[in-house]
PDB file of N, CA and C in Angstrom:
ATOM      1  N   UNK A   1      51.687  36.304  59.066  1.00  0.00           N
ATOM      2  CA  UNK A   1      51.018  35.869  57.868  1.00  0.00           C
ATOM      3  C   UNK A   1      51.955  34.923  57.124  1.00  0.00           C
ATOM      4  N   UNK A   2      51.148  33.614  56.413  1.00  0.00           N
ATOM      5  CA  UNK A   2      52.381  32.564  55.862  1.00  0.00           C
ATOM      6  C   UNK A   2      52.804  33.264  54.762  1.00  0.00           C
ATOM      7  N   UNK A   3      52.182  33.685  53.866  1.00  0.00           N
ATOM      8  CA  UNK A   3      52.798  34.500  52.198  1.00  0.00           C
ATOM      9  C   UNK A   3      52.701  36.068  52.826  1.00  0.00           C
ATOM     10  N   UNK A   4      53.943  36.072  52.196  1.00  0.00           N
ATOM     11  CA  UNK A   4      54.133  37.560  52.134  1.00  0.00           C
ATOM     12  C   UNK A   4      53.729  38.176  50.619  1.00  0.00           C
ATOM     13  N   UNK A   5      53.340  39.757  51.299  1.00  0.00           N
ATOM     14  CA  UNK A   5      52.902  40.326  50.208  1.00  0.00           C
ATOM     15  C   UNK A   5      53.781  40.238  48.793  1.00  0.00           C
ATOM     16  N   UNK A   6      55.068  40.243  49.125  1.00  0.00           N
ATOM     17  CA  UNK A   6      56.328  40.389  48.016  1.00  0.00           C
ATOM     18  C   UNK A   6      56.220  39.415  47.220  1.00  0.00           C
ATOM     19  N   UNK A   7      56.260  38.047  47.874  1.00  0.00           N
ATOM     20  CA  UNK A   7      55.887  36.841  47.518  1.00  0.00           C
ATOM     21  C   UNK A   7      54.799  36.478  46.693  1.00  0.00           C
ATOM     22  N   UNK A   8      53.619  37.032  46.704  1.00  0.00           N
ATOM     23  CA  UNK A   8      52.238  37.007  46.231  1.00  0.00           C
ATOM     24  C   UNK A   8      52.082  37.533  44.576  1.00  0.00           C
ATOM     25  N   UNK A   9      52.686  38.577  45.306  1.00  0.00           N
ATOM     26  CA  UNK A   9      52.999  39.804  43.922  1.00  0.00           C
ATOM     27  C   UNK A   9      53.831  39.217  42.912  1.00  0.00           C
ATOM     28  N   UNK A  10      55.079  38.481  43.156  1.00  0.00           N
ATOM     29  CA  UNK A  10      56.385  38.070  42.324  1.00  0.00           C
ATOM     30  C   UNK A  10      55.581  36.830  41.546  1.00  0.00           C
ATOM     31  N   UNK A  11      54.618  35.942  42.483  1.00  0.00           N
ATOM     32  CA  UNK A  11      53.710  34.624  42.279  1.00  0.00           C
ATOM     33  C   UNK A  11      52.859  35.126  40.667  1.00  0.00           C
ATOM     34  N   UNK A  12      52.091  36.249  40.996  1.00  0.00           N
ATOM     35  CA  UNK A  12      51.211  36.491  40.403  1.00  0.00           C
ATOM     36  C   UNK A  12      51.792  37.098  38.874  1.00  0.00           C
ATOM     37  N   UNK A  13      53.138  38.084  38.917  1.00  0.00           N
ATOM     38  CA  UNK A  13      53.593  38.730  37.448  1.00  0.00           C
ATOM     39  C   UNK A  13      53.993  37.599  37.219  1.00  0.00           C
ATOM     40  N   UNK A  14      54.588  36.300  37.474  1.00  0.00           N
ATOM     41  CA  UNK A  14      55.146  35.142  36.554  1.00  0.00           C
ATOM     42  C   UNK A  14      53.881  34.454  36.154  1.00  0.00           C
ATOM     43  N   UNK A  15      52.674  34.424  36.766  1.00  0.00           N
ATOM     44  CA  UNK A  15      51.637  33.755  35.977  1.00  0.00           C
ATOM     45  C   UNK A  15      51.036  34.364  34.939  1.00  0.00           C
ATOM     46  N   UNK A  16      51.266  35.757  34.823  1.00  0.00           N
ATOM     47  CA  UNK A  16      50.412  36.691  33.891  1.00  0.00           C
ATOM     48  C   UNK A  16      51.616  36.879  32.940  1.00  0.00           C
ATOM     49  N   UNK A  17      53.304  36.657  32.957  1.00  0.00           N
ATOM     50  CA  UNK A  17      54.038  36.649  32.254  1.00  0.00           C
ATOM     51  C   UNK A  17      54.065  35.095  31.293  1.00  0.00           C
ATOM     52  N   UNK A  18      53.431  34.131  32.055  1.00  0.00           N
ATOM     53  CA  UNK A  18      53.545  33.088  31.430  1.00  0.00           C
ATOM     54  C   UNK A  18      52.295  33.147  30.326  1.00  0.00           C
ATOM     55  N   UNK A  19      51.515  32.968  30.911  1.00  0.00           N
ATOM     56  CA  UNK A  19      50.386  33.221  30.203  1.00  0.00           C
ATOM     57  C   UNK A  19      50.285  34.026  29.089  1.00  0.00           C
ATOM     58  N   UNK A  20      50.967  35.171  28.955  1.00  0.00           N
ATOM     59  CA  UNK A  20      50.959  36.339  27.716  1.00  0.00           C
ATOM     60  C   UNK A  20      51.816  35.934  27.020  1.00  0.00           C
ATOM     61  N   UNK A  21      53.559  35.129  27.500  1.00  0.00           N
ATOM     62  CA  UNK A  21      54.039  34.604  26.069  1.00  0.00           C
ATOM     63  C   UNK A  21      53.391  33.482  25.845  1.00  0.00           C
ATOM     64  N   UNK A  22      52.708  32.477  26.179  1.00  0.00           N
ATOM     65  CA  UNK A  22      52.046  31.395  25.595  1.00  0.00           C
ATOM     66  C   UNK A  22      50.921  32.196  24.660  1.00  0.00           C
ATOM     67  N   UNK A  23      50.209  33.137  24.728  1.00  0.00           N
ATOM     68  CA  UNK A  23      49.368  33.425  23.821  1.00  0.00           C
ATOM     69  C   UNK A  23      50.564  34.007  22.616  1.00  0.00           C
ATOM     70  N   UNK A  24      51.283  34.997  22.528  1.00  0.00           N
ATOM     71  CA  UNK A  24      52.314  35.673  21.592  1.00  0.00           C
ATOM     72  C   UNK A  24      53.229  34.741  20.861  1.00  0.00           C
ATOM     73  N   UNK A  25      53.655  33.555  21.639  1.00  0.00           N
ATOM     74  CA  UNK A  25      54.217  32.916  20.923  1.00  0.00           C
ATOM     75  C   UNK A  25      53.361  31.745  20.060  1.00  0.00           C
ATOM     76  N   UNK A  26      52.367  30.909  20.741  1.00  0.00           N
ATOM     77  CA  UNK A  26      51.562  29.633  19.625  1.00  0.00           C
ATOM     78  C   UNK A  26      50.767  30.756  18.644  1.00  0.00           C
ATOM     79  N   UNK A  27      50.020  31.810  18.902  1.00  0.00           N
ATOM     80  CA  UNK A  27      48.966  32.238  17.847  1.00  0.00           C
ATOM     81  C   UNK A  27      47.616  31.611  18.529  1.00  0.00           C
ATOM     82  N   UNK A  28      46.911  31.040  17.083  1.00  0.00           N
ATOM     83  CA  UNK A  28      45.333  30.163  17.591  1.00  0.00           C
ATOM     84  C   UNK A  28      45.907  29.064  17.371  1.00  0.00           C
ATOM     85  N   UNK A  29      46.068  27.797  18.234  1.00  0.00           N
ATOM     86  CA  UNK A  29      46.015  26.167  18.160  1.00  0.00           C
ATOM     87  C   UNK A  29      45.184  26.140  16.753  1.00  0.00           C
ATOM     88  N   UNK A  30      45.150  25.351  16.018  1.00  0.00           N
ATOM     89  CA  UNK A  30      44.116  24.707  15.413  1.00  0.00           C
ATOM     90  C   UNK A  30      43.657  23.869  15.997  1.00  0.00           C
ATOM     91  N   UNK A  31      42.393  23.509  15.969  1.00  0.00           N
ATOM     92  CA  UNK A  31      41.782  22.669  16.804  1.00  0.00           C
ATOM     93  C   UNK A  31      41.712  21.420  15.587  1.00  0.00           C
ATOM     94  N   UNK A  32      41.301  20.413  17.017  1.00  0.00           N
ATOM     95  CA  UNK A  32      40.974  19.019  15.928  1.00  0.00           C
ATOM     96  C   UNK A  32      39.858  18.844  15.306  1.00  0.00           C
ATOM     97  N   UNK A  33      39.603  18.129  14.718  1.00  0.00           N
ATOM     98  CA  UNK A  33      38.271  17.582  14.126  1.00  0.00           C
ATOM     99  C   UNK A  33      37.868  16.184  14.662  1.00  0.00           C
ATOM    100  N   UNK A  34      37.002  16.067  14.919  1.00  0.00           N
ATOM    101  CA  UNK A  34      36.533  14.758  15.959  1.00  0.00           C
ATOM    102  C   UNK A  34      35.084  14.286  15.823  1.00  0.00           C
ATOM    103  N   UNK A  35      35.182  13.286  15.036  1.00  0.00           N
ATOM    104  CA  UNK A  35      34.003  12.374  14.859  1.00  0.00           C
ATOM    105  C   UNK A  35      33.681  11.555  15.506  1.00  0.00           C
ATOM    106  N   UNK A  36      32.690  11.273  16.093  1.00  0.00           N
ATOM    107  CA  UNK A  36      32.940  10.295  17.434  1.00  0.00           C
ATOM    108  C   UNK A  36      31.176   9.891  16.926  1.00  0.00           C
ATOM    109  N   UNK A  37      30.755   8.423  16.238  1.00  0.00           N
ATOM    110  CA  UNK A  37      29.939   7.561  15.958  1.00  0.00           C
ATOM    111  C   UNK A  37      29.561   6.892  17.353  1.00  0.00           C
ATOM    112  N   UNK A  38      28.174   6.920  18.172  1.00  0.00           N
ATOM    113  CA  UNK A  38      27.510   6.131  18.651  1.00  0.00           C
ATOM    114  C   UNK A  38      26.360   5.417  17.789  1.00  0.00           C
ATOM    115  N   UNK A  39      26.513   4.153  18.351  1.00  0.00           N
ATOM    116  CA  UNK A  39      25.576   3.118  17.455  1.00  0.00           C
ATOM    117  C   UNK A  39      25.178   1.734  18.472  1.00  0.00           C
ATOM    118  N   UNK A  40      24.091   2.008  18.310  1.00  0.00           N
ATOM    119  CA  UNK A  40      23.117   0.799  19.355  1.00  0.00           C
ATOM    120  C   UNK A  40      23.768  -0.711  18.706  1.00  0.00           C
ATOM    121  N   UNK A  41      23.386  -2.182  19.274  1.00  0.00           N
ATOM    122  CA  UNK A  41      23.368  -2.950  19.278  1.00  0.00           C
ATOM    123  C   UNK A  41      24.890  -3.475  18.260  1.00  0.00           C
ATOM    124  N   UNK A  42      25.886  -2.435  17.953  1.00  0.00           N
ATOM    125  CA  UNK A  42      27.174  -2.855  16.924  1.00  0.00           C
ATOM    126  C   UNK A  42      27.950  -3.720  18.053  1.00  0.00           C
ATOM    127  N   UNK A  43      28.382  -5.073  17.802  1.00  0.00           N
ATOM    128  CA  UNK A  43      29.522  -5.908  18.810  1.00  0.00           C
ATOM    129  C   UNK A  43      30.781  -4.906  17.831  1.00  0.00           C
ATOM    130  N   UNK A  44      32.081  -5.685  18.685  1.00  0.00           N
ATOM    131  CA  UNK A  44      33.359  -4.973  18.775  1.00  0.00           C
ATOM    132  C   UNK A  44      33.904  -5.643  17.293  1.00  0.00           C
ATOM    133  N   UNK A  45      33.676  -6.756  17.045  1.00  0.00           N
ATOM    134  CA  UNK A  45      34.103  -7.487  15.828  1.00  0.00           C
ATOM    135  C   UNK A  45      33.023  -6.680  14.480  1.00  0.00           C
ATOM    136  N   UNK A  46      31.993  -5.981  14.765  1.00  0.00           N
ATOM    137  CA  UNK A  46      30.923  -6.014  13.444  1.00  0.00           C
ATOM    138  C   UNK A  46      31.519  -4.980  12.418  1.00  0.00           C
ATOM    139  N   UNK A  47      32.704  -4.535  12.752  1.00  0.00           N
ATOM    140  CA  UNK A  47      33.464  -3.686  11.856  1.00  0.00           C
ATOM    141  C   UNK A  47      34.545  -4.141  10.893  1.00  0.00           C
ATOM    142  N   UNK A  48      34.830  -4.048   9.584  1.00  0.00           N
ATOM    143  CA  UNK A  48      35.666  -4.197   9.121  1.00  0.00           C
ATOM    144  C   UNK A  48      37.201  -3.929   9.612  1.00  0.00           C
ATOM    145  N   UNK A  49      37.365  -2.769  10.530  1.00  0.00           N
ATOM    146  CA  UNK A  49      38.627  -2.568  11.228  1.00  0.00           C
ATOM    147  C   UNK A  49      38.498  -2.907  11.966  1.00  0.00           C
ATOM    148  N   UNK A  50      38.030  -3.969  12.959  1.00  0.00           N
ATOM    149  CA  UNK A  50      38.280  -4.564  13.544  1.00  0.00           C
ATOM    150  C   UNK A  50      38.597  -5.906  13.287  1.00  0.00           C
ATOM    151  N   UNK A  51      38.320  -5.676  12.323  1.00  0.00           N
ATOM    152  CA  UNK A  51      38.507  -7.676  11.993  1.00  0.00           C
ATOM    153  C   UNK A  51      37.270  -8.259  11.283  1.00  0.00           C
ATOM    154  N   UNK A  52      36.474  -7.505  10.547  1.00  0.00           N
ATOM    155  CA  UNK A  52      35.028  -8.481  10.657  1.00  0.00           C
ATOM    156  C   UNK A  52      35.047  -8.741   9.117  1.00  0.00           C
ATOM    157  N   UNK A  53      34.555  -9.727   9.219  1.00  0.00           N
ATOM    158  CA  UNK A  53      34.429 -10.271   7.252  1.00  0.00           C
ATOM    159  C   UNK A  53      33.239  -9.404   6.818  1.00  0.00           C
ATOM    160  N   UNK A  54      32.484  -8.684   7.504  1.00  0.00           N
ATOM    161  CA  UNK A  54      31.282  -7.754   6.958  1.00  0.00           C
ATOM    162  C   UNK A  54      31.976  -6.541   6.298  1.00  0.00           C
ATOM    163  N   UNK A  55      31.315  -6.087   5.233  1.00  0.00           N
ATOM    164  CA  UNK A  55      32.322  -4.974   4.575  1.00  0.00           C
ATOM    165  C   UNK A  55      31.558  -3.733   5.100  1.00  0.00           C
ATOM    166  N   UNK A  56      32.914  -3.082   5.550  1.00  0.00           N
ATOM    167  CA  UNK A  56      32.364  -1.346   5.919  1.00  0.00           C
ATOM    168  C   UNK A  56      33.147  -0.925   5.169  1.00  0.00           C
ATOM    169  N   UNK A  57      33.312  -0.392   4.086  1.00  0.00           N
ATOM    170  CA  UNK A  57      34.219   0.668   3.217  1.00  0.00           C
ATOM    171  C   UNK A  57      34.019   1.977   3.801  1.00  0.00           C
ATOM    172  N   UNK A  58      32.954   2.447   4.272  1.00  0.00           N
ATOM    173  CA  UNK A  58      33.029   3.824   4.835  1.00  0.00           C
ATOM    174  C   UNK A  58      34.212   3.733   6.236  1.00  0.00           C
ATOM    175  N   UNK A  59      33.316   2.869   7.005  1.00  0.00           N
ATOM    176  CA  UNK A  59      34.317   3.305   8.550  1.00  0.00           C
ATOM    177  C   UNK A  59      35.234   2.779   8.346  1.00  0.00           C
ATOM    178  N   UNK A  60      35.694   1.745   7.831  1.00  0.00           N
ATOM    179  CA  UNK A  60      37.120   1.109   7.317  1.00  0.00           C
ATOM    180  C   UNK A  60      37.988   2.434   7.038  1.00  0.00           C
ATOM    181  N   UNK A  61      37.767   3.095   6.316  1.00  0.00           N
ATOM    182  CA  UNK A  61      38.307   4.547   5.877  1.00  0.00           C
ATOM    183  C   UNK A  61      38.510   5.684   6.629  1.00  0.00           C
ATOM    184  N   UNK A  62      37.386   6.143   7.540  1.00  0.00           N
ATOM    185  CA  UNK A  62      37.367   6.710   8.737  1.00  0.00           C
ATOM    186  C   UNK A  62      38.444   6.048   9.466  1.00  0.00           C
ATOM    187  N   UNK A  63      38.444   4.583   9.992  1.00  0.00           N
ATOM    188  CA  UNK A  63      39.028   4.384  11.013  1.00  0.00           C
ATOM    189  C   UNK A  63      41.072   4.144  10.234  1.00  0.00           C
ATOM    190  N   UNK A  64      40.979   4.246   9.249  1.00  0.00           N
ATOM    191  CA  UNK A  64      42.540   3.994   8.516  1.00  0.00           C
ATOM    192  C   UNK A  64      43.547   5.349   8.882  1.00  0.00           C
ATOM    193  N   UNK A  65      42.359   6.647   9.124  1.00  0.00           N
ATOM    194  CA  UNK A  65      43.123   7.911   8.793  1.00  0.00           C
ATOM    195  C   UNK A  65      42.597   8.689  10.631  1.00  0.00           C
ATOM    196  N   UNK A  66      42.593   7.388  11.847  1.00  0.00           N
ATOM    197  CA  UNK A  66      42.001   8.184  12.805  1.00  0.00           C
ATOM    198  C   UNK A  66      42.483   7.111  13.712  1.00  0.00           C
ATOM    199  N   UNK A  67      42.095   6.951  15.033  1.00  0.00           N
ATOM    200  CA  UNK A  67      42.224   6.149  16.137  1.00  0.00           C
ATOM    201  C   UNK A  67      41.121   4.851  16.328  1.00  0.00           C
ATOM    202  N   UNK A  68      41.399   4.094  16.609  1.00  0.00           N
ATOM    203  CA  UNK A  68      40.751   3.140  17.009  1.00  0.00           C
ATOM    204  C   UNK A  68      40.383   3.277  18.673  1.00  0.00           C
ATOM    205  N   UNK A  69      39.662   2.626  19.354  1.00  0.00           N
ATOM    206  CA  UNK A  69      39.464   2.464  20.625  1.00  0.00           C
ATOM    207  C   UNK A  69      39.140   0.934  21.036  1.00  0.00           C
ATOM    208  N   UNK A  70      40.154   0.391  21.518  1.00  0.00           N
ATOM    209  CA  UNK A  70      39.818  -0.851  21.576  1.00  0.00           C
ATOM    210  C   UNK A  70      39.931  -1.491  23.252  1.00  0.00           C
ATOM    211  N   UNK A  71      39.999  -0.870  24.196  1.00  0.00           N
ATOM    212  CA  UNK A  71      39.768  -0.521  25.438  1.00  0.00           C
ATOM    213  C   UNK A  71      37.857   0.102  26.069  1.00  0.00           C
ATOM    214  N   UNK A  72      37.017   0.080  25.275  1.00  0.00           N
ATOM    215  CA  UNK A  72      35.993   0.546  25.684  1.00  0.00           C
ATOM    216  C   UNK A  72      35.335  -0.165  26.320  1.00  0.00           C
ATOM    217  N   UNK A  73      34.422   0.085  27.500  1.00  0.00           N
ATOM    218  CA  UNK A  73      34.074  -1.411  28.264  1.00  0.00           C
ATOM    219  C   UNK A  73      32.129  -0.457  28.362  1.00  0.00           C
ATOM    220  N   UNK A  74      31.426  -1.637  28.117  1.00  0.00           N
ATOM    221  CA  UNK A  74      29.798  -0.774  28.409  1.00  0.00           C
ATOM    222  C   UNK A  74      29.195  -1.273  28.719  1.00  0.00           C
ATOM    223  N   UNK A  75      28.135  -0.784  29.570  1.00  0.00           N
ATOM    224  CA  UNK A  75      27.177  -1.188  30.179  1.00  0.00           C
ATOM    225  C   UNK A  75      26.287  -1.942  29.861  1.00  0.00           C
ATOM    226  N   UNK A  76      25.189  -3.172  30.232  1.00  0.00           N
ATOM    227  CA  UNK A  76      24.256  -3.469  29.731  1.00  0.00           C
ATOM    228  C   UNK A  76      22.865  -2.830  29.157  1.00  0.00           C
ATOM    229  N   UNK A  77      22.823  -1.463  30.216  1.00  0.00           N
ATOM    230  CA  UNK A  77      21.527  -0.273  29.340  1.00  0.00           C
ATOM    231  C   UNK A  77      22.722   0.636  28.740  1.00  0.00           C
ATOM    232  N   UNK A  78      22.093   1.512  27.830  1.00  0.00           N
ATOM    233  CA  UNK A  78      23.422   2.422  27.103  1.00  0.00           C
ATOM    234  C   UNK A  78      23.044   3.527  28.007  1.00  0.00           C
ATOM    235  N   UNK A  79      22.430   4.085  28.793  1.00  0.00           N
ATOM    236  CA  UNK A  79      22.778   5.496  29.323  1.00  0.00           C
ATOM    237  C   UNK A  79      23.769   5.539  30.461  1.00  0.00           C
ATOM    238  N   UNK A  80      24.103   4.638  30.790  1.00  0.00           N
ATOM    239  CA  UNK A  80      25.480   4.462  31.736  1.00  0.00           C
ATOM    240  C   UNK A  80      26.913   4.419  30.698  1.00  0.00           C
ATOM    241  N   UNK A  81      26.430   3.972  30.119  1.00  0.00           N
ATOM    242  CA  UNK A  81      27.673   3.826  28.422  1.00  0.00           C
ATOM    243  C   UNK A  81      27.932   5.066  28.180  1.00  0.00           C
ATOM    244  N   UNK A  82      26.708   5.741  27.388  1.00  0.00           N
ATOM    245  CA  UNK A  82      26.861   7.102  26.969  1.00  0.00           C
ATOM    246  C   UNK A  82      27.669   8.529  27.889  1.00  0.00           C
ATOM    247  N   UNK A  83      27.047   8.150  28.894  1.00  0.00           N
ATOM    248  CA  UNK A  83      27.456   9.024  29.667  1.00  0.00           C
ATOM    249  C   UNK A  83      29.375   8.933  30.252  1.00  0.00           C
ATOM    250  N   UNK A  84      29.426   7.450  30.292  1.00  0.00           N
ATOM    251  CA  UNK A  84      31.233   7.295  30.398  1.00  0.00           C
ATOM    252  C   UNK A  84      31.715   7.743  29.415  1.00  0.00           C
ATOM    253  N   UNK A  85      31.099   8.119  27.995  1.00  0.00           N
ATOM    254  CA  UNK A  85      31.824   7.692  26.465  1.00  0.00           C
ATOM    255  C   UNK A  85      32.104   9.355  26.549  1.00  0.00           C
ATOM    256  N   UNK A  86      30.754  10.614  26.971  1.00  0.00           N
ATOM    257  CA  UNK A  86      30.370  11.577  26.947  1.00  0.00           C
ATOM    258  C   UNK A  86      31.428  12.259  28.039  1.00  0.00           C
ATOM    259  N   UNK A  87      31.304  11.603  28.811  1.00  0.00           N
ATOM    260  CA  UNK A  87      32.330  12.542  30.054  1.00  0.00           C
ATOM    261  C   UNK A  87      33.687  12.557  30.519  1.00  0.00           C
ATOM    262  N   UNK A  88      34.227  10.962  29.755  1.00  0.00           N
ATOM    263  CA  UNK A  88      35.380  10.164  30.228  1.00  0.00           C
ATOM    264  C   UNK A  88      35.187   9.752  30.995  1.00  0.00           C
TER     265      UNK A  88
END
């Protein structure tokens, strides 16, 4: 047999040892908060953070205190879009 039983056993208390101080030592993560805006027919410029002379004071604000994405590439129908945006 390639693994020995000893082997298996020693495998298995370091994964269940790892695992129990990662819970004892973080607590609960806080999780993030994540707003993620889909919007039909917006080009990449129609935003104020991006550059656009149109005023967005809302997402301007959103986007000051969050990430930008300026790498997004989409489809000509949006359910091929959605679904890259949705799944990675």
């Amino acid at each position: 047999m390639f693994f020995t039983l000893t082997g298996v056993a020693l495998v298995c208390l370091l994964l269940i040892l790892a695992a129990s101080l990662r819970l004892l030592a973080g607590g609960e993560a806080q999780r993030p908060n994540i707003l993620l805006i889909v919007a039909d027919d917006l080009g990449y410029a129609d935003l104020g953070a991006y550059g656009s002379d149109i005023r967005t004071p809302n997402i301007d604000r959103l986007a000051a205190g969050g990430i930008l994405f300026t790498q997004f590439h989409t489809a000509p129908m949006c359910a091929p879009t959605r679904a890259m945006l949705y799944t990675g």
